[in-house]
N, C-alpha and C. Protein backbone atom coordinates (compact mmCIF):
# COMPACT_ATOMS: atom_id res chain seq x y z
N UNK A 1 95.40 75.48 112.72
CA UNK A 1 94.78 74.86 113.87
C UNK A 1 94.16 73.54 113.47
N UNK A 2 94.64 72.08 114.37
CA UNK A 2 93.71 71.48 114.38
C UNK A 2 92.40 71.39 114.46
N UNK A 3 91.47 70.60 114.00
CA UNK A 3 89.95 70.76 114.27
C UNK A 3 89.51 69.82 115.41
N UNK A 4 90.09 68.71 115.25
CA UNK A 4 89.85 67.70 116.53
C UNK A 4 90.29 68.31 117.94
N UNK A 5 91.78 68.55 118.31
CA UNK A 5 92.61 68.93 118.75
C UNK A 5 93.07 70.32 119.51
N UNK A 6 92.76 70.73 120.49
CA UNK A 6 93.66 72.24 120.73
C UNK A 6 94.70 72.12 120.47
N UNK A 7 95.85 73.69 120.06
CA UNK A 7 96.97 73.15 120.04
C UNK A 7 97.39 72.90 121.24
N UNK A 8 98.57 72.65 121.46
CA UNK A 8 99.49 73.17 122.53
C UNK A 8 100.01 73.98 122.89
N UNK A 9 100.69 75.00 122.34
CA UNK A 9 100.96 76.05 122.53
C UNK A 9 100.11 77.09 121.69
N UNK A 10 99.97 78.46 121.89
CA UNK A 10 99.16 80.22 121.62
C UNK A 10 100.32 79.92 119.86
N UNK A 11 99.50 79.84 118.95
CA UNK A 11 100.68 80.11 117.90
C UNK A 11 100.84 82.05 117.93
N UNK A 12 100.42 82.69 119.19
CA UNK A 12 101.36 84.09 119.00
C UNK A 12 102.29 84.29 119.90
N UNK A 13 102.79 82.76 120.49
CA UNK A 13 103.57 82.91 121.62
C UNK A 13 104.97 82.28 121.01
N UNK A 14 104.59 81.89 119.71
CA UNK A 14 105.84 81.01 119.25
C UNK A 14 106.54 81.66 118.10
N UNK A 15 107.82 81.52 118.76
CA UNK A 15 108.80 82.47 117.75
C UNK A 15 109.94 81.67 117.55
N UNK A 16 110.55 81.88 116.25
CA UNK A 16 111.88 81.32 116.51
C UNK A 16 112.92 82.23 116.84
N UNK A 17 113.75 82.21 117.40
CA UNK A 17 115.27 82.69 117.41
C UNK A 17 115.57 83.52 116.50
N UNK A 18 115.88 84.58 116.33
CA UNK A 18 116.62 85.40 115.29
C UNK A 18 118.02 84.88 114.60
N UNK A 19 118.54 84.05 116.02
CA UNK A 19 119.89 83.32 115.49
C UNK A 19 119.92 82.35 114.49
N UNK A 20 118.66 81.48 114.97
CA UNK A 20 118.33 80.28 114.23
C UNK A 20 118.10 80.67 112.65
N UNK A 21 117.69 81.92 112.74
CA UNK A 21 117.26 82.37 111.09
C UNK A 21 118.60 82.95 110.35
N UNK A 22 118.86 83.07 110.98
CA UNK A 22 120.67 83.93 110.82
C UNK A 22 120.90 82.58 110.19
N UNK A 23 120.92 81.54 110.93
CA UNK A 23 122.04 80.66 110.48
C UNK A 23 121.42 79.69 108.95
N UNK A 24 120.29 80.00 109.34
CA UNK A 24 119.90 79.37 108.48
C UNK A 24 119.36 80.35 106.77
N UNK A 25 119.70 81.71 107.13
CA UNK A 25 119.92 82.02 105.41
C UNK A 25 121.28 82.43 105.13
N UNK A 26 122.34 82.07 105.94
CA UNK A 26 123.60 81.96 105.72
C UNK A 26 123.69 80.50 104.72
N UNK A 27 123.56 79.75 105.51
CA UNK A 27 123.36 78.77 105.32
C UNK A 27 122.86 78.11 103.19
N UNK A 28 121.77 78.69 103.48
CA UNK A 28 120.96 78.92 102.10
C UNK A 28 121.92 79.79 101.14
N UNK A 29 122.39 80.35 101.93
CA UNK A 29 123.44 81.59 100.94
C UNK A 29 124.57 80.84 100.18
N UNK A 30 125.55 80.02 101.33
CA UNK A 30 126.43 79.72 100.69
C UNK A 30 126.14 78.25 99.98
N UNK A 31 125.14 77.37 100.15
CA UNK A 31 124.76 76.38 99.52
C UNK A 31 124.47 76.99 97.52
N UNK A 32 123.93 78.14 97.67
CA UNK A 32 123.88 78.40 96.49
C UNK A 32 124.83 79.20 95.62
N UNK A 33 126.15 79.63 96.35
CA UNK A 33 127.15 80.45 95.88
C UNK A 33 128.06 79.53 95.38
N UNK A 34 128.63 80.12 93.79
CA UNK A 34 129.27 79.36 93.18
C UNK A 34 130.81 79.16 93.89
N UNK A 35 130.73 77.27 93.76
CA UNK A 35 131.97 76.67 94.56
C UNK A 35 133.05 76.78 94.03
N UNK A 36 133.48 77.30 92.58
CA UNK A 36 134.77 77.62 92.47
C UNK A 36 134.79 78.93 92.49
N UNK A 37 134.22 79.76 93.46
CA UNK A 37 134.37 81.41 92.91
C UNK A 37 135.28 81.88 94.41
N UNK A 38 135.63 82.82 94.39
CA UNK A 38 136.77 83.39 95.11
C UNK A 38 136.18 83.35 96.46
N UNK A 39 135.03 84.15 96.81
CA UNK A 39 134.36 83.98 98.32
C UNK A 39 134.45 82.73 98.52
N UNK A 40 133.72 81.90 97.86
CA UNK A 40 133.56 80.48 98.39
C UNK A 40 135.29 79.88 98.87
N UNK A 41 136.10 80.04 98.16
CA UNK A 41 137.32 79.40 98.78
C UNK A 41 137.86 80.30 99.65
N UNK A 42 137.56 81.46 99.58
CA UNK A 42 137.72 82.29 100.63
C UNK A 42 137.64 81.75 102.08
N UNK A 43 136.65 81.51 102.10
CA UNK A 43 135.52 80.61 103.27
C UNK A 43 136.84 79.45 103.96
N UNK A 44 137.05 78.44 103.40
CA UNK A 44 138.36 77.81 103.25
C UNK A 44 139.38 78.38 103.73
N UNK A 45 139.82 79.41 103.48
CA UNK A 45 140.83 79.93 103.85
C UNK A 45 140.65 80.75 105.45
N UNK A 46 139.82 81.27 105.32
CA UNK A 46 138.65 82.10 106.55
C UNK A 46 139.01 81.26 108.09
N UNK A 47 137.95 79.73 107.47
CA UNK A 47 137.47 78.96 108.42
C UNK A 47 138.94 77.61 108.49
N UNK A 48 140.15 77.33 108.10
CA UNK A 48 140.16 76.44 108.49
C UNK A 48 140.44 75.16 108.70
N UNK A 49 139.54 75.34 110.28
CA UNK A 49 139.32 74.21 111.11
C UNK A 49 137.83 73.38 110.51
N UNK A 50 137.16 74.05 109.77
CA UNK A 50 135.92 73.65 109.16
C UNK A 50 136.26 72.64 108.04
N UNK A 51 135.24 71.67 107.96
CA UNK A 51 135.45 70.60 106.69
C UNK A 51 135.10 71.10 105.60
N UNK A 52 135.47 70.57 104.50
CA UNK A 52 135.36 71.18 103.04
C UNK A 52 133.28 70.95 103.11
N UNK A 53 133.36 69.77 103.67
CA UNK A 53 131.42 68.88 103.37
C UNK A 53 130.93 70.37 104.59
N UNK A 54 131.24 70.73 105.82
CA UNK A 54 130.51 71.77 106.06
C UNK A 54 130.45 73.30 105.62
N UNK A 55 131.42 73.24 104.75
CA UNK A 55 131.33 74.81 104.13
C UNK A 55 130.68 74.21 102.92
N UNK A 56 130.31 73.64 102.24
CA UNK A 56 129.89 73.39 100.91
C UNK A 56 128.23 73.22 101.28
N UNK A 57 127.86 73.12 102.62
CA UNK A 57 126.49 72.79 103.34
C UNK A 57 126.28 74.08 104.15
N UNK A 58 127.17 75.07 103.88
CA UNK A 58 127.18 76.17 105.21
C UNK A 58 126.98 76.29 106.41
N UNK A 59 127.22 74.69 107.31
CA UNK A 59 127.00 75.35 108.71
C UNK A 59 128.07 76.00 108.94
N UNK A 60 127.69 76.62 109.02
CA UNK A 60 128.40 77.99 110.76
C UNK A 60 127.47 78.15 111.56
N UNK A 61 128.91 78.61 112.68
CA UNK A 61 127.91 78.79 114.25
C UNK A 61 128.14 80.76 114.13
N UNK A 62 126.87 81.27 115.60
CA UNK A 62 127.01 82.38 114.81
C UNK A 62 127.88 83.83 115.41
N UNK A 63 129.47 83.08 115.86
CA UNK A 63 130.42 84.06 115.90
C UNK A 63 131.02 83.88 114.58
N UNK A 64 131.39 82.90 113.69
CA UNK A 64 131.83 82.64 112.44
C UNK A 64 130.97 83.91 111.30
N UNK A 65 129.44 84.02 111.96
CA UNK A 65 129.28 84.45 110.95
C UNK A 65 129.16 86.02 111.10
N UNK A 66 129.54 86.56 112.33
CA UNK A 66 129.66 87.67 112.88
C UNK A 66 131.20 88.00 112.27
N UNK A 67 132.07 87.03 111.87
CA UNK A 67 133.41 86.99 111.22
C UNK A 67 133.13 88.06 110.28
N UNK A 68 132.48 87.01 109.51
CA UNK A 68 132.15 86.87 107.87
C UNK A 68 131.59 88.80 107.78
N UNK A 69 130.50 89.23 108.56
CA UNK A 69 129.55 90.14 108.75
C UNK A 69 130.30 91.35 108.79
N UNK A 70 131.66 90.95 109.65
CA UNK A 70 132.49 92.18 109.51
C UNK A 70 134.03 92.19 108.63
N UNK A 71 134.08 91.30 108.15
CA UNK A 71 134.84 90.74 107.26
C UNK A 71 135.25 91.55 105.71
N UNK A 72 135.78 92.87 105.49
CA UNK A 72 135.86 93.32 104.49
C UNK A 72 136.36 92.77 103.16
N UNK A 73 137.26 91.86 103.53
CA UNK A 73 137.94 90.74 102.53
C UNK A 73 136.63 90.04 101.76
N UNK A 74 136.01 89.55 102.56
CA UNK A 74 134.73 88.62 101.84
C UNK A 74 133.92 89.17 100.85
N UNK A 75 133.75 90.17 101.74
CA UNK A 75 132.82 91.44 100.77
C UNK A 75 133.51 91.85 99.33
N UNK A 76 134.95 91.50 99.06
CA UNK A 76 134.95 92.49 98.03
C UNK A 76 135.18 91.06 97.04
N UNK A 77 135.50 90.00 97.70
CA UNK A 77 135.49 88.72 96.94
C UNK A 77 134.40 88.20 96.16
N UNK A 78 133.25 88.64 96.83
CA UNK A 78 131.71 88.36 96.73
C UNK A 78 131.51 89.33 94.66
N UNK A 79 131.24 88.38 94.02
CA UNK A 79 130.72 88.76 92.55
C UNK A 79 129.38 89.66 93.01
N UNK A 80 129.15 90.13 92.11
CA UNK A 80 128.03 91.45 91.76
C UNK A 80 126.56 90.72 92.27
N UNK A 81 126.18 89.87 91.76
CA UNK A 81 124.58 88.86 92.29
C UNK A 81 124.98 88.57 93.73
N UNK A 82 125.90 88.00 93.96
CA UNK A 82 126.35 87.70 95.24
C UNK A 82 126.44 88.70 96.39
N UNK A 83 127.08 89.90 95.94
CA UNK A 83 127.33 90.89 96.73
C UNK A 83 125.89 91.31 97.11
N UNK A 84 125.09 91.59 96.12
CA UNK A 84 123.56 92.00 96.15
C UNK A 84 123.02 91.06 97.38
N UNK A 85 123.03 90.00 97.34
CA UNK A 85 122.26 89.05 98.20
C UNK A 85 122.86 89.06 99.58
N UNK A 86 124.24 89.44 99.61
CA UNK A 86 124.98 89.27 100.85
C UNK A 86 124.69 90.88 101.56
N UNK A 87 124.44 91.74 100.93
CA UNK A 87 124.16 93.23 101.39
C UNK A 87 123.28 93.34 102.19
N UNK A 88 122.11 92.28 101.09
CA UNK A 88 120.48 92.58 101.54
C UNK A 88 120.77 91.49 103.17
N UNK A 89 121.07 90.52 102.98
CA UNK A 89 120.96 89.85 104.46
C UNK A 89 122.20 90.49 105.66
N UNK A 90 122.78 91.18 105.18
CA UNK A 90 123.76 92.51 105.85
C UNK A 90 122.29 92.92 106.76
N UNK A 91 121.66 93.59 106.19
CA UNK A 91 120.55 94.53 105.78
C UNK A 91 119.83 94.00 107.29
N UNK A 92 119.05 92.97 106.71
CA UNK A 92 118.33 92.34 107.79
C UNK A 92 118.80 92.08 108.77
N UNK A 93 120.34 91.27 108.67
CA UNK A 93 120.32 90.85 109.80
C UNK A 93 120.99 91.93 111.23
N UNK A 94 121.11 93.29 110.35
CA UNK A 94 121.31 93.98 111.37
C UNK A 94 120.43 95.05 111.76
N UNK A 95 119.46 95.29 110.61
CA UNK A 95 118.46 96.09 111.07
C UNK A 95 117.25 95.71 111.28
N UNK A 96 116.73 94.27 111.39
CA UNK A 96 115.91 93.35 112.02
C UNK A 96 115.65 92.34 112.70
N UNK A 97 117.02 91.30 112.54
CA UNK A 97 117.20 90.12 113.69
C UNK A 97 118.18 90.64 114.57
N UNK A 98 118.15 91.83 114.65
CA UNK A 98 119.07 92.50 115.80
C UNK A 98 118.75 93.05 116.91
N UNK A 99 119.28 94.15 117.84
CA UNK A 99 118.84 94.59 118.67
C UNK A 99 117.68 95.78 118.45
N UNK A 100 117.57 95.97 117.16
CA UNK A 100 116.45 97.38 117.05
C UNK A 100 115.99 96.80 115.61
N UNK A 101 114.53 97.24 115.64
CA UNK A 101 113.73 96.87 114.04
C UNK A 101 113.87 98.57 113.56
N UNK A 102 113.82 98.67 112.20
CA UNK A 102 113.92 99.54 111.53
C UNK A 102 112.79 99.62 111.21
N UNK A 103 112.07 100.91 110.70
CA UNK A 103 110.57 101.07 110.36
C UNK A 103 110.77 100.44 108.87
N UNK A 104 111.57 100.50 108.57
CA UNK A 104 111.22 99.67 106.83
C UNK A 104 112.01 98.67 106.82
N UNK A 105 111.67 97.68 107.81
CA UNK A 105 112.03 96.25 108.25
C UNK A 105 111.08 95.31 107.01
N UNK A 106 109.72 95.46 106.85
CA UNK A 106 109.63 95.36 105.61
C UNK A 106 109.72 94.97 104.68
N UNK A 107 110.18 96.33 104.05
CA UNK A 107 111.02 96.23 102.51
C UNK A 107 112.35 95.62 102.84
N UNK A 108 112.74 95.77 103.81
CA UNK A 108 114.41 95.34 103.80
C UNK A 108 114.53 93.80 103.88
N UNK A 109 113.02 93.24 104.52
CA UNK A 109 112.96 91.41 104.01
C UNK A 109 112.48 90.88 103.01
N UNK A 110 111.38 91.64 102.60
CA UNK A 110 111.18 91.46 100.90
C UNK A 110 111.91 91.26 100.12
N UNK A 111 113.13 92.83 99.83
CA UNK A 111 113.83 92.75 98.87
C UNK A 111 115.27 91.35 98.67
N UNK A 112 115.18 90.92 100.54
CA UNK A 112 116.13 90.11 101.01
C UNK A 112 115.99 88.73 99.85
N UNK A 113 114.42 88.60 100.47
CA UNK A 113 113.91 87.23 100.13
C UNK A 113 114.01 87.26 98.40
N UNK A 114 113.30 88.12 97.78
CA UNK A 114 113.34 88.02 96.26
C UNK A 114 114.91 88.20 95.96
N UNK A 115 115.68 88.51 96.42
CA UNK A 115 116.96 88.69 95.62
C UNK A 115 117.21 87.25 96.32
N UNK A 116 117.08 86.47 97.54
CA UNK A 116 117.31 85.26 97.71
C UNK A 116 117.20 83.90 96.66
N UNK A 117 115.83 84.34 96.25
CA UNK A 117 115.30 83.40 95.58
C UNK A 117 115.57 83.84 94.17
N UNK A 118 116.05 84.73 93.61
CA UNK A 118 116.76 84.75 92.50
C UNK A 118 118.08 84.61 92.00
N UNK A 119 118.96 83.96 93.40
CA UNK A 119 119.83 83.45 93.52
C UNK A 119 120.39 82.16 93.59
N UNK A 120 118.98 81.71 93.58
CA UNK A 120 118.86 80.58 93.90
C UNK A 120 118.65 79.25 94.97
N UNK A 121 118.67 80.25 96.33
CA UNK A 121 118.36 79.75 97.58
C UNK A 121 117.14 78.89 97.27
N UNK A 122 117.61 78.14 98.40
CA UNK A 122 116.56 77.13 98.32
C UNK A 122 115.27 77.77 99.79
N UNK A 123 114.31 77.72 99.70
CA UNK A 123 113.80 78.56 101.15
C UNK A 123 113.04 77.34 101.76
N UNK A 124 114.32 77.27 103.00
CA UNK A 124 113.34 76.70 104.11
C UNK A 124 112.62 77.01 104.73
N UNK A 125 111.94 76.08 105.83
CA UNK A 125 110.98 76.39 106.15
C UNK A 125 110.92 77.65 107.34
N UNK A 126 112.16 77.87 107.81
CA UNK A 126 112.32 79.00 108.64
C UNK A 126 112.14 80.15 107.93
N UNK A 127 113.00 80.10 106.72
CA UNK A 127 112.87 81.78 105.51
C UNK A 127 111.21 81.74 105.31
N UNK A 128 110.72 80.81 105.21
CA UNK A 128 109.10 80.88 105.07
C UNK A 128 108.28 81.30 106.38
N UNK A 129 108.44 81.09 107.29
CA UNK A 129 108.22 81.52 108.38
C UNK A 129 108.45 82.72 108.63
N UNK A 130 109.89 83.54 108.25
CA UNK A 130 109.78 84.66 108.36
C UNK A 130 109.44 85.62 107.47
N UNK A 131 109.30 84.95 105.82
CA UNK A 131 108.38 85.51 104.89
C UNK A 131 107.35 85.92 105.43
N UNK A 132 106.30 84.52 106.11
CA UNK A 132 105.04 84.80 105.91
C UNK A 132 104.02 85.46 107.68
N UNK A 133 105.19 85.43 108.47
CA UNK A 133 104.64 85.60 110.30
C UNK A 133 105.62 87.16 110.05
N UNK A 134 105.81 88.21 109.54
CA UNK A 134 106.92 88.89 109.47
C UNK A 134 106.19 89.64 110.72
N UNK A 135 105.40 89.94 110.39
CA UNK A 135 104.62 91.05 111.99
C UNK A 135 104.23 90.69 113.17
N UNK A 136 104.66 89.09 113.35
CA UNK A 136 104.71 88.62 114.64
C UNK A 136 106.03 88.67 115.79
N UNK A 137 106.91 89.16 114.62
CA UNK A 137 108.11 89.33 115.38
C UNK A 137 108.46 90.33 116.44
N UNK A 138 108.79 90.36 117.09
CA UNK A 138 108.96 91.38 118.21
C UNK A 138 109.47 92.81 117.72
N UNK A 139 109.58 93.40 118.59
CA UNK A 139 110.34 94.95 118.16
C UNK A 139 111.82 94.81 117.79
N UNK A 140 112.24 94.22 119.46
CA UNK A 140 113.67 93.69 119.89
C UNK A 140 113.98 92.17 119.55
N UNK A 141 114.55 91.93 118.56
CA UNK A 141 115.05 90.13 117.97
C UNK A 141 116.26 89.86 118.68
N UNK A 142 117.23 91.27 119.18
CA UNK A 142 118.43 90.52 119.42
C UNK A 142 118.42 89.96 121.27
């Protein structure tokens, strides 16, 4: 809170998008997954109509990544650290930025985030946001 200033908006009225976070630790995901490894050209092969500069930056929109989500090919392409990190945001993004929260919603973003960041993700400011507001989120995200 400003001290001079009210805000403008209730900061318990402000949420972001579940999508927006979707896209954006996809995003973080494949920025840090190694570019000559099989998923990654996978991706390439996957997507495309996509430029080499936006898969190497990971945008996707998020039926691409609803692809990817059900995508058994990717999954088995995905190395052992990789697979770990891609499980855990499996994890979340279907048993918390989805249509139902799981009671150990939780642990299931914790373990997301630390295996994130031992992967090397870089955490924006949205992954921080949902690090640190995790119990402001609604029941229902999707």
């Amino acid at each position: 809170m400003n001290v001079e200033y009210p805000p403008l908006a209730e900061p318990h009225k402000i949420i972001i998008p579940p999508l927006n976070i979707k896209l954006d630790l996809v995003k973080n995901l494949v920025k840090a997954m190694e570019k000559n490894g099989p998923a990654f050209k996978y991706l390439h092969e996957k997507f495309p109509r996509l430029s080499v500069a936006k898969i190497k930056e990971g945008f996707f929109v998020g039926p691409q990544i609803k692809q990817l989500l059900r995508d058994p090919k990717f999954e088995k392409l995905l190395r052992s650290k990789e697979k770990q990190v891609w499980d855990a945001f499996y994890q979340v993004s279907t048993h918390f930025l989805g249509n139902s929260k799981a009671e150990n919603y939780n642990d299931l973003v914790e373990d997301m985030l630390a295996l994130f960041k031992d992967f090397g993700c870089k955490m924006s400011l949205k992954i921080n946001f949902l690090d640190s507001h995790l119990n402001f989120f609604p029941d229902n995200c999707g």
